[in-house]
C-alpha atoms as a PDB file:
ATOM      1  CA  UNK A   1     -20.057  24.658  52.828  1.00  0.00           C
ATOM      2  CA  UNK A   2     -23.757  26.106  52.972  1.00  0.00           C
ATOM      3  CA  UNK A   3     -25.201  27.835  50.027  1.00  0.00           C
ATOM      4  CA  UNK A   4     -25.483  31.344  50.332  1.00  0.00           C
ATOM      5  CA  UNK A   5     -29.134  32.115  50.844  1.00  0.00           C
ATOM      6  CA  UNK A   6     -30.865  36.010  50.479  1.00  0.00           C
ATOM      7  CA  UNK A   7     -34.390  36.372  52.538  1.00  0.00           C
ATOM      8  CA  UNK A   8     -35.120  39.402  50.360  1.00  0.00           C
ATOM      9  CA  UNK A   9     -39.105  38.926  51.356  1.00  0.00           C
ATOM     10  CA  UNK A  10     -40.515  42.434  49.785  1.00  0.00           C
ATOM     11  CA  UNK A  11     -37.069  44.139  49.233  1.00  0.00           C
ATOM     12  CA  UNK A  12     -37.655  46.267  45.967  1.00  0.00           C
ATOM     13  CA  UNK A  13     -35.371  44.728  42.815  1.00  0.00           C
ATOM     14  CA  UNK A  14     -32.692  48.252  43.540  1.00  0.00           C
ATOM     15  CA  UNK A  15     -31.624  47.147  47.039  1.00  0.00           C
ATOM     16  CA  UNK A  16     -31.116  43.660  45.511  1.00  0.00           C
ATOM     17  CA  UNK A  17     -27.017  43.975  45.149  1.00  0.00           C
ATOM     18  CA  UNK A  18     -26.460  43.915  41.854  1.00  0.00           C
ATOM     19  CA  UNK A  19     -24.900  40.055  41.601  1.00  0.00           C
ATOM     20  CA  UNK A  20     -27.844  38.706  42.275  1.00  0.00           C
ATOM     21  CA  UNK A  21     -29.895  40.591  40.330  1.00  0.00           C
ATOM     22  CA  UNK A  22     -31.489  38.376  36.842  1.00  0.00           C
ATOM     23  CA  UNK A  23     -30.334  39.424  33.593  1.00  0.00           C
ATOM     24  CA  UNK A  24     -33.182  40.379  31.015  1.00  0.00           C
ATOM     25  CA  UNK A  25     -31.539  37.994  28.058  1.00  0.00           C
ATOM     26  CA  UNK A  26     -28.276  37.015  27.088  1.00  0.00           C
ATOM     27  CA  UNK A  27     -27.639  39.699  25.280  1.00  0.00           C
ATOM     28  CA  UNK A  28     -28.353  42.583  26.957  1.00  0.00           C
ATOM     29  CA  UNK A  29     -26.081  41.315  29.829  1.00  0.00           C
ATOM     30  CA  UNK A  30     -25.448  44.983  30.864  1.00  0.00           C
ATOM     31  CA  UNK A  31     -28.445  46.159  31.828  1.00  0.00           C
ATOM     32  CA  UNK A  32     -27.871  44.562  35.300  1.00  0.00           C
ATOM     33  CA  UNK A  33     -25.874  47.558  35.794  1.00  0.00           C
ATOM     34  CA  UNK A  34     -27.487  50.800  35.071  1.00  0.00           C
ATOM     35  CA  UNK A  35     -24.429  52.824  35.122  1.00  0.00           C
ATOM     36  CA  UNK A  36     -22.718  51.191  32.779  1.00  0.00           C
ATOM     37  CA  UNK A  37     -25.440  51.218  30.171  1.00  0.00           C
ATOM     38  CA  UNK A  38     -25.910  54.773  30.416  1.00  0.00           C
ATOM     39  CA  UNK A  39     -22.263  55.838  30.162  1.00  0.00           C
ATOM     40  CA  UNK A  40     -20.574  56.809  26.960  1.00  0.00           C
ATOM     41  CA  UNK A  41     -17.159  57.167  26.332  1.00  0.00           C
ATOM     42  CA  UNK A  42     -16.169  61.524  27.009  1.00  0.00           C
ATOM     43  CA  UNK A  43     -13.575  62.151  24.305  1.00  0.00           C
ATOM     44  CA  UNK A  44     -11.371  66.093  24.108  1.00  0.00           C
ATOM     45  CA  UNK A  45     -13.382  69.536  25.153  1.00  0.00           C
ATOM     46  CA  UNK A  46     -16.857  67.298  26.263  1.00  0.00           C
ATOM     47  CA  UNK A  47     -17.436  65.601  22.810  1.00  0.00           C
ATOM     48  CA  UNK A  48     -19.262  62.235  23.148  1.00  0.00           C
ATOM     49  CA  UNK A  49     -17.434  60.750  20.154  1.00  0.00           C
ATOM     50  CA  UNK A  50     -13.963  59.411  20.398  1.00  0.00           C
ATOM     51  CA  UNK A  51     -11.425  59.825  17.723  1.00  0.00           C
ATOM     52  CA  UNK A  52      -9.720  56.436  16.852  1.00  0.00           C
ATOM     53  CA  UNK A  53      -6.887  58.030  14.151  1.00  0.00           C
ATOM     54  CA  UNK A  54      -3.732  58.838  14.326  1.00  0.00           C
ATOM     55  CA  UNK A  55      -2.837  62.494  15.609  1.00  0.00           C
ATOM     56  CA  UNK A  56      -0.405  64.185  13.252  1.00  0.00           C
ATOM     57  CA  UNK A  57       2.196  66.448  15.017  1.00  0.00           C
ATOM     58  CA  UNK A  58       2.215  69.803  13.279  1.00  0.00           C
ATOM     59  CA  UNK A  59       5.706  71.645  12.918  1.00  0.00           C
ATOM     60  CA  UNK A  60       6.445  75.473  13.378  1.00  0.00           C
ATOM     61  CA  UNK A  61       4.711  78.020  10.989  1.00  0.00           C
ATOM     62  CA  UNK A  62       6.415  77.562   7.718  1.00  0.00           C
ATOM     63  CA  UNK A  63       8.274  74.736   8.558  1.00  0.00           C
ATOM     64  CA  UNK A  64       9.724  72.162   6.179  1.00  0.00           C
ATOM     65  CA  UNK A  65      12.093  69.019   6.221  1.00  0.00           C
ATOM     66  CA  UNK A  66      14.806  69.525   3.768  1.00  0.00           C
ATOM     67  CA  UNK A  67      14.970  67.373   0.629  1.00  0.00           C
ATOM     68  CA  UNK A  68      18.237  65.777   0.928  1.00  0.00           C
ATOM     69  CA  UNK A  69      16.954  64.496   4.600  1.00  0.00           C
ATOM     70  CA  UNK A  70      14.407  63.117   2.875  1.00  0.00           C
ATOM     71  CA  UNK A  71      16.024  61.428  -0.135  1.00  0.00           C
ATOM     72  CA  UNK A  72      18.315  59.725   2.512  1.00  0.00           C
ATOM     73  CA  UNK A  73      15.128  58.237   4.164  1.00  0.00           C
ATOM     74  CA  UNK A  74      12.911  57.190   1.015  1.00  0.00           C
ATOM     75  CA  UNK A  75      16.604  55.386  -0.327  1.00  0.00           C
ATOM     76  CA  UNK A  76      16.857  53.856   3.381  1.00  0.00           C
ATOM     77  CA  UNK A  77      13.768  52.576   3.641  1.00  0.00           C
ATOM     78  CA  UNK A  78      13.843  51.387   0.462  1.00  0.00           C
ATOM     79  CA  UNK A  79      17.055  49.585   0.714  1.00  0.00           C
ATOM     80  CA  UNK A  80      16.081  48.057   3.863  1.00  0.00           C
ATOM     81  CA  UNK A  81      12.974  46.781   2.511  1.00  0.00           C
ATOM     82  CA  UNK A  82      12.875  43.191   2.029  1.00  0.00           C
ATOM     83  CA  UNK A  83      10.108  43.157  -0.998  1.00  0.00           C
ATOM     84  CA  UNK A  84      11.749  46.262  -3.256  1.00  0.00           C
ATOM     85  CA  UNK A  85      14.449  45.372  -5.426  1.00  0.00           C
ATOM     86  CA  UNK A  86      15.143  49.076  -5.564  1.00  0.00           C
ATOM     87  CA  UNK A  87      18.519  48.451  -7.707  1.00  0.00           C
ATOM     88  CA  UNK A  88      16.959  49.870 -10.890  1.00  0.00           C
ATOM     89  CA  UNK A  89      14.926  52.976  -8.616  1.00  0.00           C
ATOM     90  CA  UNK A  90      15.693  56.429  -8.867  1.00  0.00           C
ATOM     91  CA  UNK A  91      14.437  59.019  -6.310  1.00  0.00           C
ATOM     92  CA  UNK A  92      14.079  62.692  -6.962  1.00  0.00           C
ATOM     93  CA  UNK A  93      13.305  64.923  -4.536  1.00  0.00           C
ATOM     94  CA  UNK A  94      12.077  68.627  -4.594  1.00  0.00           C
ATOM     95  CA  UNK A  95      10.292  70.748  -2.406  1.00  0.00           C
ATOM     96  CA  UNK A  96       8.797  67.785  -0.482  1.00  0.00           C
ATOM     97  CA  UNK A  97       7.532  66.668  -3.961  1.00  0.00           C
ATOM     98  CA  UNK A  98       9.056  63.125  -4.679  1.00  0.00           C
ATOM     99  CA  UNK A  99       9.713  61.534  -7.930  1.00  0.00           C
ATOM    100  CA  UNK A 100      10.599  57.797  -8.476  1.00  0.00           C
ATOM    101  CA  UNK A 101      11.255  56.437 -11.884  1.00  0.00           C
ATOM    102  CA  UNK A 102      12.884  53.804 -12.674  1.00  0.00           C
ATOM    103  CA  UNK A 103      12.006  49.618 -13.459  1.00  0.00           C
ATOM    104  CA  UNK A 104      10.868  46.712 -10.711  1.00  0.00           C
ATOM    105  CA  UNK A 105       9.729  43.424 -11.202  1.00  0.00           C
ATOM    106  CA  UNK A 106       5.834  43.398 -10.508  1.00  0.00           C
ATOM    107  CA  UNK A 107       2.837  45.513  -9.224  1.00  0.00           C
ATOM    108  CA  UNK A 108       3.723  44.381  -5.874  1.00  0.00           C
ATOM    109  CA  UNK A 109       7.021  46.198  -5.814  1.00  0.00           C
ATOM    110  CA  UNK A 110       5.902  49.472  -7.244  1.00  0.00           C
ATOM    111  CA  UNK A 111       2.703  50.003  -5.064  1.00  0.00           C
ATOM    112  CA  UNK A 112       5.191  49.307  -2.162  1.00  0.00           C
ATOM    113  CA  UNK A 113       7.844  51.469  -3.130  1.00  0.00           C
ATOM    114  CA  UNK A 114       4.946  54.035  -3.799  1.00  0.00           C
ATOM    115  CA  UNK A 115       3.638  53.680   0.026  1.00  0.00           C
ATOM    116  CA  UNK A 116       7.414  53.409   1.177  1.00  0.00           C
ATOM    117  CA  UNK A 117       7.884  57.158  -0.530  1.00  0.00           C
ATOM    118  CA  UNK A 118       4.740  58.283   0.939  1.00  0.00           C
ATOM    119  CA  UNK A 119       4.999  57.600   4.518  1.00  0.00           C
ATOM    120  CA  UNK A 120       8.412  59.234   5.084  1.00  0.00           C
ATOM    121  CA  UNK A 121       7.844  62.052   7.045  1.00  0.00           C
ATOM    122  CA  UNK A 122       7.929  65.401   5.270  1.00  0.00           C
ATOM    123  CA  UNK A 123       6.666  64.458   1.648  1.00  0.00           C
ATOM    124  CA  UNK A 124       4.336  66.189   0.114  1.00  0.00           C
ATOM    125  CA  UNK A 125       3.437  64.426  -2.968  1.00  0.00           C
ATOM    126  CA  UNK A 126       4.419  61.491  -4.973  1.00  0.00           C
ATOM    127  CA  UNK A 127       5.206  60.990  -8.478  1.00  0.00           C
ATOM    128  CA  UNK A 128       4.914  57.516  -9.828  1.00  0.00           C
ATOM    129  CA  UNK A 129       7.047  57.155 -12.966  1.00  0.00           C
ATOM    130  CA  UNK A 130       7.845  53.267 -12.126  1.00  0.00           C
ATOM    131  CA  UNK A 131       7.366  50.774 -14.689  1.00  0.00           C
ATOM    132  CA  UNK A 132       7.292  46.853 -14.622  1.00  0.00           C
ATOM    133  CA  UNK A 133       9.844  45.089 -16.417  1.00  0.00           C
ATOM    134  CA  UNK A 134       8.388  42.703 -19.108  1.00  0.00           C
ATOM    135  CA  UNK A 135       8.371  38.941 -18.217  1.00  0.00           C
ATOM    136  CA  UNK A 136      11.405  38.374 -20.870  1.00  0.00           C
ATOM    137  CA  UNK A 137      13.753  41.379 -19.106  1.00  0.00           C
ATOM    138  CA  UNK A 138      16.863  39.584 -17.442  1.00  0.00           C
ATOM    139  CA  UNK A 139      18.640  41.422 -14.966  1.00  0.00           C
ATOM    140  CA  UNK A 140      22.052  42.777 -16.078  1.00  0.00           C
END
């Protein structure tokens, strides 16, 4: 096979197709390719930001998920949570407002059951009235 050969002679460097033309420095690898460099990314209505969170869908005017819906969800997901011993957990829920009270074992368990209360869908607020059982408490 013969090497592939270009007799450019006094071809300017923008008719030189753009795989053979030299990179300025390793790191600036993209300036071989002037379209790319100049291009940013074109996010909603012409903005030349783009918005990496998470859209929230918004419900009809007025709109609310009823408590006992989401009681059943907070004791779910707690239940079904492999790191909560939610056996000693209360949930009270009013208006979208929850409250949990009740004992767990360790920081770890409350912040979770605290985030677990907080990301079912429809609560409002959280009330944290969860406290750590001593070292010495024994289960009953």
């Amino acid at each position: 096979m013969t090497p592939r050969t270009w007799a450019y002679g006094d071809v300017e460097a923008d008719d030189v197709p753009v795989r053979d033309r030299p990179y300025e420095s390793f790191g600036e690898q993209g300036l071989a390719m002037p379209t790319y460099a100049e291009r940013r990314p074109v996010g909603p209505h012409g903005s030349s930001s783009v918005e990496l969170g998470e859209r929230v869908p918004s419900g009809p005017k007025g709109w609310q998920r009823r408590d006992d819906r989401i009681h059943d969800d907070i004791c779910a997901h707690l239940t079904d949570d492999g790191h909560v011993d939610a056996r000693d957990l209360e949930v009270v829920v009013h208006q979208g407002e929850v409250v949990l009270t009740g004992t767990v074992g360790d920081r770890f368990q409350r912040r979770r059951a605290i985030w677990i209360a907080e990301t079912v869908r429809g609560v409002i607020d959280v009330v944290n009235r969860i406290r750590i059982a001593g070292p010495g408490a024994g289960r009953r």
